[in-house]
PDB file of N, CA and C in Angstrom:
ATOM      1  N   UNK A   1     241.112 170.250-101.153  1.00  0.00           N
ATOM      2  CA  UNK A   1     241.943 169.149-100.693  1.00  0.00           C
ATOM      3  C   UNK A   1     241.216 168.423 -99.572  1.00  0.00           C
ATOM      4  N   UNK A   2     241.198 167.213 -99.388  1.00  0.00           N
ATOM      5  CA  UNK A   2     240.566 166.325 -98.389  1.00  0.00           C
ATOM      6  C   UNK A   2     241.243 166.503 -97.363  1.00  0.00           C
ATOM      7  N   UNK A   3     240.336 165.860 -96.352  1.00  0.00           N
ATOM      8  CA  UNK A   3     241.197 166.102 -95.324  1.00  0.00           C
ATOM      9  C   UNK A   3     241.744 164.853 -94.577  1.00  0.00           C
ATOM     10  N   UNK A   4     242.082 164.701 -93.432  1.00  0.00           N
ATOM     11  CA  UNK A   4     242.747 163.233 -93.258  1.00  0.00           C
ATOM     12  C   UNK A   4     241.762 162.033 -93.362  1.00  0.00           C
ATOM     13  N   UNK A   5     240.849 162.246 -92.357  1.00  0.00           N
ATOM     14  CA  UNK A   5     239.807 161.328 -92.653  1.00  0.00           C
ATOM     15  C   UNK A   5     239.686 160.646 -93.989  1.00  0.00           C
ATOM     16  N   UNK A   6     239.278 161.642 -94.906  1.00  0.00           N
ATOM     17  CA  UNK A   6     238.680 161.467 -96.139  1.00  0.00           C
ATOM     18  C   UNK A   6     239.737 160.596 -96.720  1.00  0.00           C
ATOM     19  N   UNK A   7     241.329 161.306 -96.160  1.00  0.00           N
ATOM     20  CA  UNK A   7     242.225 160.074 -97.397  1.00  0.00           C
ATOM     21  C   UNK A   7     242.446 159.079 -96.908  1.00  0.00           C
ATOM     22  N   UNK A   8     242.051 158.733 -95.481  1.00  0.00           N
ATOM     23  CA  UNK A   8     241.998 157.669 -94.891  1.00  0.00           C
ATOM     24  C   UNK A   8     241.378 156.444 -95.485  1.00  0.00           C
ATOM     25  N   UNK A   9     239.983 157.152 -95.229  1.00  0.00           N
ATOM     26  CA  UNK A   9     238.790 156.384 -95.960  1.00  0.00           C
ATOM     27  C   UNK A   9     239.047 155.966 -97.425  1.00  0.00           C
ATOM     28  N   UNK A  10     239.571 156.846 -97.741  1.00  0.00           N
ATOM     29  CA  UNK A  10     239.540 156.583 -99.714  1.00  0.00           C
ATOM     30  C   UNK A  10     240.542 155.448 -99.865  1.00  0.00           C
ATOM     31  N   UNK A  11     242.054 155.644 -98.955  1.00  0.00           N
ATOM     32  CA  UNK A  11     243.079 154.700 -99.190  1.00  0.00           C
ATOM     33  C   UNK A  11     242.703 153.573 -98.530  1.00  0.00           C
ATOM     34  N   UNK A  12     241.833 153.427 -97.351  1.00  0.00           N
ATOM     35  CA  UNK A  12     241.338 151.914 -97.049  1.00  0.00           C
ATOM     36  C   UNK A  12     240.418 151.230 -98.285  1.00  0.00           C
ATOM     37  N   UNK A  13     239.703 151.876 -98.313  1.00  0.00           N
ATOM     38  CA  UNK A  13     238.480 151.430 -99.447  1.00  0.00           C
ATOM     39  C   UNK A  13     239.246 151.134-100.583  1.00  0.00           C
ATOM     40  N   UNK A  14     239.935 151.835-101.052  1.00  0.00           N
ATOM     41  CA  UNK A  14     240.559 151.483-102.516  1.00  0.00           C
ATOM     42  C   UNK A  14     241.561 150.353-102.033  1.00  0.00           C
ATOM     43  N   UNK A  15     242.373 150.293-100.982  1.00  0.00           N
ATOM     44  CA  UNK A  15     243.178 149.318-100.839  1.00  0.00           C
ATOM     45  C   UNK A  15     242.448 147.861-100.809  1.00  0.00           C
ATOM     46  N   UNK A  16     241.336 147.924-100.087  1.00  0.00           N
ATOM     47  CA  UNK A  16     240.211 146.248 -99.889  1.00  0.00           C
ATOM     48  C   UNK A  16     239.604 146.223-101.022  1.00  0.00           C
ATOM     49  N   UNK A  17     239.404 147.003-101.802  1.00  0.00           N
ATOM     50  CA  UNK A  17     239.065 146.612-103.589  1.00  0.00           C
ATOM     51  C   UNK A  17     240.421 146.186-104.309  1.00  0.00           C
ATOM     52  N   UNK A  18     241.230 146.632-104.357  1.00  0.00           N
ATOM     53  CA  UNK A  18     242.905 146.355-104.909  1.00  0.00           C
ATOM     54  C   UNK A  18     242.832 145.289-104.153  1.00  0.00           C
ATOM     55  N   UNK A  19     243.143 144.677-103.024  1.00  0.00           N
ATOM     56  CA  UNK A  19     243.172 143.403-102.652  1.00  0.00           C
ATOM     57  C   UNK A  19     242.061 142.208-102.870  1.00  0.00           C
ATOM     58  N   UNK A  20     241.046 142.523-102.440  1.00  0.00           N
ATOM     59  CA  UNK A  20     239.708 141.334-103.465  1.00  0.00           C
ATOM     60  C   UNK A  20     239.654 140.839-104.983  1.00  0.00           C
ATOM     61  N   UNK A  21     240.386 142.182-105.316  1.00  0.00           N
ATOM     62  CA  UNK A  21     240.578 141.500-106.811  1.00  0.00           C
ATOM     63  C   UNK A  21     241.502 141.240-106.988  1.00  0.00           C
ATOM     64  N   UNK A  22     242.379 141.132-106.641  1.00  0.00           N
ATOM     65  CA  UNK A  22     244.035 140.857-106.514  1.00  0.00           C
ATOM     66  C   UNK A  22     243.762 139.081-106.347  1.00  0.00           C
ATOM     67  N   UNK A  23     242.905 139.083-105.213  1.00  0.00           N
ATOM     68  CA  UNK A  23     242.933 137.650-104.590  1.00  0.00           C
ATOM     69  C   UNK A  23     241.873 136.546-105.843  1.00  0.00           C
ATOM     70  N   UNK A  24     241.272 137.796-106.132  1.00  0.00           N
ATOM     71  CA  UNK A  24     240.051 136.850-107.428  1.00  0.00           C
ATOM     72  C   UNK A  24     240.540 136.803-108.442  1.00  0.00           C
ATOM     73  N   UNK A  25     241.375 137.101-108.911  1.00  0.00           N
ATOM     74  CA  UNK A  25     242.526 136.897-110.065  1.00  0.00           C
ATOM     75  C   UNK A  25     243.549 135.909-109.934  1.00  0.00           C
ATOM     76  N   UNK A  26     243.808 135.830-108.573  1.00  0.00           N
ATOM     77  CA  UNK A  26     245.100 134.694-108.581  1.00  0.00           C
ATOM     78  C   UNK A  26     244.210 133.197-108.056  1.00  0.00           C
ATOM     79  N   UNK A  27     242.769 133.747-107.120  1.00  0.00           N
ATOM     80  CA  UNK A  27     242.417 132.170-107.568  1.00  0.00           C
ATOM     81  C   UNK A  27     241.256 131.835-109.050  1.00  0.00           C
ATOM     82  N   UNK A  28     241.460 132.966-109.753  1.00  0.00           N
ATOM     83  CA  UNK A  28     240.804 132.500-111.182  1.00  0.00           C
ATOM     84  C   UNK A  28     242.199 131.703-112.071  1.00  0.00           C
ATOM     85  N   UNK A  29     243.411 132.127-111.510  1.00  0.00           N
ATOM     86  CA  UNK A  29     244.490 131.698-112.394  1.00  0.00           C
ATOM     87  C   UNK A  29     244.797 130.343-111.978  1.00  0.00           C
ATOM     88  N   UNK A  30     244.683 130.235-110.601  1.00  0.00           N
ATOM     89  CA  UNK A  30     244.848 128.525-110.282  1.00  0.00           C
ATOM     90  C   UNK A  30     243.920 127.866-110.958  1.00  0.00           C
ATOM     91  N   UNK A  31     242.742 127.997-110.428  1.00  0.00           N
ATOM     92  CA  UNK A  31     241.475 126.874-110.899  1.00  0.00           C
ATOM     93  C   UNK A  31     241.445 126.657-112.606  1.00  0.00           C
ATOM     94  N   UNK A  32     242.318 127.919-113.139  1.00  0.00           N
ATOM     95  CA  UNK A  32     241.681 127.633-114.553  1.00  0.00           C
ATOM     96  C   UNK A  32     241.942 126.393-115.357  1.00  0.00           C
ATOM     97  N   UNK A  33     241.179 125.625-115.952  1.00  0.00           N
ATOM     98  CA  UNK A  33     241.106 124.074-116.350  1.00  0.00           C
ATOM     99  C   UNK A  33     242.485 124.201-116.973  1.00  0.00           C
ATOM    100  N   UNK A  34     242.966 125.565-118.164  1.00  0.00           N
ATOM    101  CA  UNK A  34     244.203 125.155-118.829  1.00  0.00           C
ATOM    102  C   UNK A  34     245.209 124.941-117.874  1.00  0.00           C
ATOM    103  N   UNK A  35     245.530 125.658-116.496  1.00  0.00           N
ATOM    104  CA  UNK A  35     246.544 125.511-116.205  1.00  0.00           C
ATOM    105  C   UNK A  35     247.175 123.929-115.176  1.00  0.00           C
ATOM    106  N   UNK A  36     245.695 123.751-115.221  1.00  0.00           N
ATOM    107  CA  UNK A  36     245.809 122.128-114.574  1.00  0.00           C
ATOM    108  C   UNK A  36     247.189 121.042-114.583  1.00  0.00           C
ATOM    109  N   UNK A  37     246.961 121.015-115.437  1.00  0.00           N
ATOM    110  CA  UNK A  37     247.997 120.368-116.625  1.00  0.00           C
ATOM    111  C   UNK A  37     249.770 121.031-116.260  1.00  0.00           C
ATOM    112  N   UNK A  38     249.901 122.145-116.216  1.00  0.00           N
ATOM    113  CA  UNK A  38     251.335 122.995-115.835  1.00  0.00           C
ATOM    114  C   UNK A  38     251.471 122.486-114.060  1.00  0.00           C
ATOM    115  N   UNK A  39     250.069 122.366-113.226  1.00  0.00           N
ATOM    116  CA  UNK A  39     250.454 122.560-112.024  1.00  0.00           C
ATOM    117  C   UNK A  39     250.281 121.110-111.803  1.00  0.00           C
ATOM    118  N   UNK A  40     250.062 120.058-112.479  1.00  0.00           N
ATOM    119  CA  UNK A  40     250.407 118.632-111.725  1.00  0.00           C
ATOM    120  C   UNK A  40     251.876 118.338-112.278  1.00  0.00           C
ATOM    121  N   UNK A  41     252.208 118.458-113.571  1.00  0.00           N
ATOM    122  CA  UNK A  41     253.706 118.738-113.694  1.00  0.00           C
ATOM    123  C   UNK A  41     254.356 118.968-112.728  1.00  0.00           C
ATOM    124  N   UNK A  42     254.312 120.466-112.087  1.00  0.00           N
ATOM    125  CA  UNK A  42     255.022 120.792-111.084  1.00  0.00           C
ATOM    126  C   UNK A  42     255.181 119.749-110.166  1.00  0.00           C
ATOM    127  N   UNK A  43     253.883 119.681-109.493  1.00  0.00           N
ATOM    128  CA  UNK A  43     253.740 118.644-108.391  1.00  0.00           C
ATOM    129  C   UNK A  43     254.166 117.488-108.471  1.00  0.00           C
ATOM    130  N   UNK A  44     254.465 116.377-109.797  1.00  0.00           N
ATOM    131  CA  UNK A  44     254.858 115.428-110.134  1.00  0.00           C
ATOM    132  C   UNK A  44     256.295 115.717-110.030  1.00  0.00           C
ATOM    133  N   UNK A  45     256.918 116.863-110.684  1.00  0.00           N
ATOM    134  CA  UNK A  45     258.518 116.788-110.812  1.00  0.00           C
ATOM    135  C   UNK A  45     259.294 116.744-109.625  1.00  0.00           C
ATOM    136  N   UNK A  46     258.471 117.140-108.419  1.00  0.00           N
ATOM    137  CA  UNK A  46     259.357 117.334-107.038  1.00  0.00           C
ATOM    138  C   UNK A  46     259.486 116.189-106.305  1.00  0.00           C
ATOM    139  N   UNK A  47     258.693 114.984-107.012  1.00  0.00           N
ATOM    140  CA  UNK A  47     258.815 113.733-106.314  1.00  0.00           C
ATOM    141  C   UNK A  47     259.428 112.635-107.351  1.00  0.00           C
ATOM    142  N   UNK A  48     259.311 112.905-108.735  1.00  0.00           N
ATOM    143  CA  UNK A  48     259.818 111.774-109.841  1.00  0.00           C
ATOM    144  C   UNK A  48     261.937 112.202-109.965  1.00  0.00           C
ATOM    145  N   UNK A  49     261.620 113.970-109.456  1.00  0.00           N
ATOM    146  CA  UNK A  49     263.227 114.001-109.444  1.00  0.00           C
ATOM    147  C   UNK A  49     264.197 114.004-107.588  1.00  0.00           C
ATOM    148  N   UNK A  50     263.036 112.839-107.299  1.00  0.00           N
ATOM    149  CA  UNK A  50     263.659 113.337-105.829  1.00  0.00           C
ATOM    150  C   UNK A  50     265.087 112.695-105.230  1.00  0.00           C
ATOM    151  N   UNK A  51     265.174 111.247-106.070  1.00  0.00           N
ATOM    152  CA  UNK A  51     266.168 110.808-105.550  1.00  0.00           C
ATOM    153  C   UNK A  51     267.263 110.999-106.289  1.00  0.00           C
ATOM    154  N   UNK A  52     267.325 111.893-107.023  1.00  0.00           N
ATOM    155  CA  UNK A  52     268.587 112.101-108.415  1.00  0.00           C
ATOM    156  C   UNK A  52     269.287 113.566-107.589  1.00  0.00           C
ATOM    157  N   UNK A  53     270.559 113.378-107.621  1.00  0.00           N
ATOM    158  CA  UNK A  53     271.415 115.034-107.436  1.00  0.00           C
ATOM    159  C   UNK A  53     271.087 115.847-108.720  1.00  0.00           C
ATOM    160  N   UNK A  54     271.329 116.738-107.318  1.00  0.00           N
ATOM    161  CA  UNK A  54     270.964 117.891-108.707  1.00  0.00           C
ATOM    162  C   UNK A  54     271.710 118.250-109.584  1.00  0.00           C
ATOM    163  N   UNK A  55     271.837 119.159-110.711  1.00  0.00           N
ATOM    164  CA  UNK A  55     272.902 119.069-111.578  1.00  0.00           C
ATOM    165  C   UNK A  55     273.007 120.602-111.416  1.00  0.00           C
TER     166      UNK A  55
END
């Protein structure tokens, strides 16, 4: 069995790999050319539905 150190070390290290790729995945999902298209939508709908009540 390890000892504290060791699970220290192991749960930092594995946690800053779980997070780098965490973060390189969500900006591979923005930039990707298909989703372009879904995210100016978005951005367009919050201003083309701005002066209408909501339903």
């Amino acid at each position: 069995m390890p000892d504290h150190d060791t699970a220290v070390w192991l749960s930092k290290s594995y946690g800053l790999v779980y997070l780098v790729a965490l973060s390189l995945g969500v900006l591979l999902y923005v930039y990707w050319p298909a989703n372009r298209k879904r995210f100016d939508q978005a951005a367009e709908s919050i201003i083309r539905y701005e002066d209408r009540p909501w339903r």
